[in-house]
C-alpha atoms as a PDB file:
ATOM      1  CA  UNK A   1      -0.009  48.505  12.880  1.00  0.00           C
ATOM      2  CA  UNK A   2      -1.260  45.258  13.928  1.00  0.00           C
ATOM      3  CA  UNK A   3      -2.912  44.584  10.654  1.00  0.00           C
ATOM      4  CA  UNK A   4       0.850  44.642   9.352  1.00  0.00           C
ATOM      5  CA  UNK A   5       2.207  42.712  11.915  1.00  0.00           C
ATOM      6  CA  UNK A   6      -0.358  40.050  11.177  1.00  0.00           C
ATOM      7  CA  UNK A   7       0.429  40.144   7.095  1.00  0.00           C
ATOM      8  CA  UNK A   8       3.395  39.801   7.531  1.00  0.00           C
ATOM      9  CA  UNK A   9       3.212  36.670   9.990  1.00  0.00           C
ATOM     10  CA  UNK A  10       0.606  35.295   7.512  1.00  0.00           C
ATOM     11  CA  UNK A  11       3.497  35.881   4.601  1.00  0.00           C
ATOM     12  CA  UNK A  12       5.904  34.161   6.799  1.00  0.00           C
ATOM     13  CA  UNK A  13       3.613  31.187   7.887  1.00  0.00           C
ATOM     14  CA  UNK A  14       2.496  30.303   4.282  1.00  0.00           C
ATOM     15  CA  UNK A  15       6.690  30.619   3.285  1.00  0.00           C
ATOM     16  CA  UNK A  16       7.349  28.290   5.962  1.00  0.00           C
ATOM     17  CA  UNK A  17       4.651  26.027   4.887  1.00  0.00           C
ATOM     18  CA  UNK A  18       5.696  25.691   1.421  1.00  0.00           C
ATOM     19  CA  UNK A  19       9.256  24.820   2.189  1.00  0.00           C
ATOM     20  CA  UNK A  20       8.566  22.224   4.585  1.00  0.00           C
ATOM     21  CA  UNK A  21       6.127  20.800   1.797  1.00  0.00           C
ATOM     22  CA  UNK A  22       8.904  20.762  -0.968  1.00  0.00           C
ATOM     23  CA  UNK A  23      11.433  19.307   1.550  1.00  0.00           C
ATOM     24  CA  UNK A  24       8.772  16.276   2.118  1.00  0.00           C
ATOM     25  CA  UNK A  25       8.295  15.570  -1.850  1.00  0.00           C
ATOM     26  CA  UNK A  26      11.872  16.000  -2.497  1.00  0.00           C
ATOM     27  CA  UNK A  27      12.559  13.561   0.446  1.00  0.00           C
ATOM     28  CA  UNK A  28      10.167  11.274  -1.352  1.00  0.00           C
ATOM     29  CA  UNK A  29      11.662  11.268  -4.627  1.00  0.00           C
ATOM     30  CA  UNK A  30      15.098  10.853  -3.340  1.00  0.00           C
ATOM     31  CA  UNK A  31      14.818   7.186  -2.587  1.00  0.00           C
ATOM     32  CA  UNK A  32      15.478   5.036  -5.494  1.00  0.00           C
ATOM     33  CA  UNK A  33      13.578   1.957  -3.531  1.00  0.00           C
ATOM     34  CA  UNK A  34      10.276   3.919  -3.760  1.00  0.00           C
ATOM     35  CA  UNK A  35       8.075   4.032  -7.114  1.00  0.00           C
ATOM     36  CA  UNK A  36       4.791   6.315  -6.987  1.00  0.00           C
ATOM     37  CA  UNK A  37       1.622   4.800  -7.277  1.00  0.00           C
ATOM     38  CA  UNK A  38       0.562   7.431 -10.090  1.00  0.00           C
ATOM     39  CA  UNK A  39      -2.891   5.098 -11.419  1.00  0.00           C
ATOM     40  CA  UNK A  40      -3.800   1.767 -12.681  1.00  0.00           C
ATOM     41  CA  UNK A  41      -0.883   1.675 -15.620  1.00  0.00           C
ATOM     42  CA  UNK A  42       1.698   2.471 -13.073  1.00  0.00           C
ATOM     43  CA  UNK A  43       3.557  -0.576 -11.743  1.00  0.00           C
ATOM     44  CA  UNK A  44       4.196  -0.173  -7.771  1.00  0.00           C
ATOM     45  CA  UNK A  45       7.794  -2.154  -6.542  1.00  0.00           C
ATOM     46  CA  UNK A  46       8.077  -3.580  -3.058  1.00  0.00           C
ATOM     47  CA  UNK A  47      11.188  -4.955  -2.389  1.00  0.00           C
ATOM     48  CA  UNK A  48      11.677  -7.176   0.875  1.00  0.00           C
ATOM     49  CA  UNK A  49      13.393  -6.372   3.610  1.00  0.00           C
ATOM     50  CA  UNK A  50      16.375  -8.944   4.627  1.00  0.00           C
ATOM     51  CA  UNK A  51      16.199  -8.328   8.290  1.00  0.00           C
ATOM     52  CA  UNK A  52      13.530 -10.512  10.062  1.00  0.00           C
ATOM     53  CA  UNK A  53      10.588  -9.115  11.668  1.00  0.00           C
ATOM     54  CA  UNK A  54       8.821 -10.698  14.770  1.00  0.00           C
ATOM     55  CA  UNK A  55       5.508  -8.243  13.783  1.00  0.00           C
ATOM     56  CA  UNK A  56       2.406  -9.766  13.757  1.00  0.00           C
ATOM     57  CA  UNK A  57      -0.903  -8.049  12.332  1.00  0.00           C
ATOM     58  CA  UNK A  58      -4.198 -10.572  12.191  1.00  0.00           C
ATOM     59  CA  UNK A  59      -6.526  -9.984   9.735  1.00  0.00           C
ATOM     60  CA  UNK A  60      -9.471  -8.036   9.922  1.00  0.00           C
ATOM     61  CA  UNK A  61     -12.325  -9.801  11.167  1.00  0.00           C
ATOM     62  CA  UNK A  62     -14.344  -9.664   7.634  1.00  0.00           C
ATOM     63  CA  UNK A  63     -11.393 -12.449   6.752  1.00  0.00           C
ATOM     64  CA  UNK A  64     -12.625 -14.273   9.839  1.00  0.00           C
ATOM     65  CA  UNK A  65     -16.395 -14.228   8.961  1.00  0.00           C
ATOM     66  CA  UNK A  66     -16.134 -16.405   5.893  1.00  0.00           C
ATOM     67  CA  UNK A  67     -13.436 -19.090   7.258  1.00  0.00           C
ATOM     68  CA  UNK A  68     -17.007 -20.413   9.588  1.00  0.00           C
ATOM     69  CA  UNK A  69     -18.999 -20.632   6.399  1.00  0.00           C
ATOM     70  CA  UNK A  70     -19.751 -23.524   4.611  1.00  0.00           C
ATOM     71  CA  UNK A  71     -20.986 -21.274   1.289  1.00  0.00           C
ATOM     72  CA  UNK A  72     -18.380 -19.834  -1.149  1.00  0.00           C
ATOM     73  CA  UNK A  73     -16.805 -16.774  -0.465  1.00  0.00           C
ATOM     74  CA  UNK A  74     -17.561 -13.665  -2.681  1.00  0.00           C
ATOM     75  CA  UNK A  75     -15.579 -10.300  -1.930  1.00  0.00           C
ATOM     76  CA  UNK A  76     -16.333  -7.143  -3.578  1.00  0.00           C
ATOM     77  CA  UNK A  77     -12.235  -7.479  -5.059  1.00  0.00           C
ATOM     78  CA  UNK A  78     -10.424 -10.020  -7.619  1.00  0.00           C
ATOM     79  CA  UNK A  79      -6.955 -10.100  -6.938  1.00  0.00           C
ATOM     80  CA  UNK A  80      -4.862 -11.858  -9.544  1.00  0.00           C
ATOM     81  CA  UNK A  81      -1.367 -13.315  -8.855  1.00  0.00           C
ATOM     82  CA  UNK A  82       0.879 -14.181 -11.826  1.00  0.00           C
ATOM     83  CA  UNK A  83       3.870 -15.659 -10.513  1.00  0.00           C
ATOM     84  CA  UNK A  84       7.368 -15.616 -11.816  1.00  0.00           C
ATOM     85  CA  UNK A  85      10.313 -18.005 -11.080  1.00  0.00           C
ATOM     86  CA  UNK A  86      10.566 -21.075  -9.126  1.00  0.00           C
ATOM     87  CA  UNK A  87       7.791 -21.065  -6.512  1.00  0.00           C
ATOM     88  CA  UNK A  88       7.263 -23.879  -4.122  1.00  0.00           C
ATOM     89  CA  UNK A  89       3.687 -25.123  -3.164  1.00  0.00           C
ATOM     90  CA  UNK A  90       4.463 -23.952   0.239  1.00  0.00           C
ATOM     91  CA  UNK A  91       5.580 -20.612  -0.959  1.00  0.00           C
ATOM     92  CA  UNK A  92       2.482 -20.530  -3.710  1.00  0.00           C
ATOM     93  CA  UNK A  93      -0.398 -20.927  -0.752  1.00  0.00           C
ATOM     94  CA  UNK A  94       1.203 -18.400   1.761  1.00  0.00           C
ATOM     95  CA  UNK A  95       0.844 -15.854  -0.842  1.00  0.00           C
ATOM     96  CA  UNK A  96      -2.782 -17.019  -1.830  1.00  0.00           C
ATOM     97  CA  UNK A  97      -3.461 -17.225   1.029  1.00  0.00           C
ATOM     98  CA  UNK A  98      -2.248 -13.575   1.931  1.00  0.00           C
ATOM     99  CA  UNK A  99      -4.203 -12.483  -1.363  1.00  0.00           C
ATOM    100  CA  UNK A 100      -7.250 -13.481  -0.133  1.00  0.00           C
ATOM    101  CA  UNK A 101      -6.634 -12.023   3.295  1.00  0.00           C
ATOM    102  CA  UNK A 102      -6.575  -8.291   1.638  1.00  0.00           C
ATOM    103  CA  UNK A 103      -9.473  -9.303  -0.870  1.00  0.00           C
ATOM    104  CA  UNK A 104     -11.704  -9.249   2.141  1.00  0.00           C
ATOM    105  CA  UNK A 105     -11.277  -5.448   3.135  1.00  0.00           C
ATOM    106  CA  UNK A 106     -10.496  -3.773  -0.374  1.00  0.00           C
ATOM    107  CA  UNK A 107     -13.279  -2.961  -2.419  1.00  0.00           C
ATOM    108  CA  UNK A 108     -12.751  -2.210  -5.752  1.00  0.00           C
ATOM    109  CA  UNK A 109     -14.157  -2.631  -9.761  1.00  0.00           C
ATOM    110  CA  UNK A 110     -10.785  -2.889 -11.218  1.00  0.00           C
ATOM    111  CA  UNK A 111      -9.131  -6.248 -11.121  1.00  0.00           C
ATOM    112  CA  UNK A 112      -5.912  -5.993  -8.622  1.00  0.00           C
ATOM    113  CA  UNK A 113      -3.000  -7.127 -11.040  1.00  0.00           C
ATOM    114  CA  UNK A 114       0.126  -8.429  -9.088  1.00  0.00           C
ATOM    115  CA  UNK A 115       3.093  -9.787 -10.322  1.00  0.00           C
ATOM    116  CA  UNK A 116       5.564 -11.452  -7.909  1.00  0.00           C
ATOM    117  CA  UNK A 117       9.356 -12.851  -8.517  1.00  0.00           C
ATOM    118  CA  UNK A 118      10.664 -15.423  -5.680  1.00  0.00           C
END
């Protein structure tokens, strides 16, 4: 009897389980504002979000390691930026500089492509 009982609570648990994992990808696909990041073809959209944020996260302290160097800094990442519209210098170097902020922790082969409209 209590090889039943636990079948049929193993039944129940995986029917449970399933559900709540369909209601979390449907969730996901529902909003038009996300794209999934399917591989290296895919584009990926962030759009901005018009209500300011007083959040502040440093760097990680790999950034900070190479801003006391006198040498060149090499990072295991290229990040290219190909910007579209009217950007100001100001605007241009607060995004470089942001680049090269997530260069220092991301290591990968493939070139990071990003395209950004201001």
């Amino acid at each position: 009897m209590k090889f039943q009982q636990f079948k049929k609570f193993i039944v129940l648990m995986t029917t449970l389980l399933s559900l709540i994992l369909l209601q979390v990808v449907g969730f996901a696909d529902e909003d038009e504002n996300v794209t999934e990041y399917v591989g290296p073809t895919k584009a990926m959209q962030v759009y901005a979000n018009p209500v300011p944020n007083k959040q502040y996260t440093p760097p990680p302290a790999s950034f900070y390691q190479y801003q006391s160097l006198d040498t060149e800094r090499t990072t295991a990442t290229d990040i290219h930026v190909t910007y579209i519209g009217a950007w100001s210098n100001e605007a241009t170097s607060a995004f470089e500089y942001a680049a090269s902020i997530w260069e220092s922790p991301i290591a990968s082969s493939v070139p990071i492509k990003i395209q950004v409209e201001f």
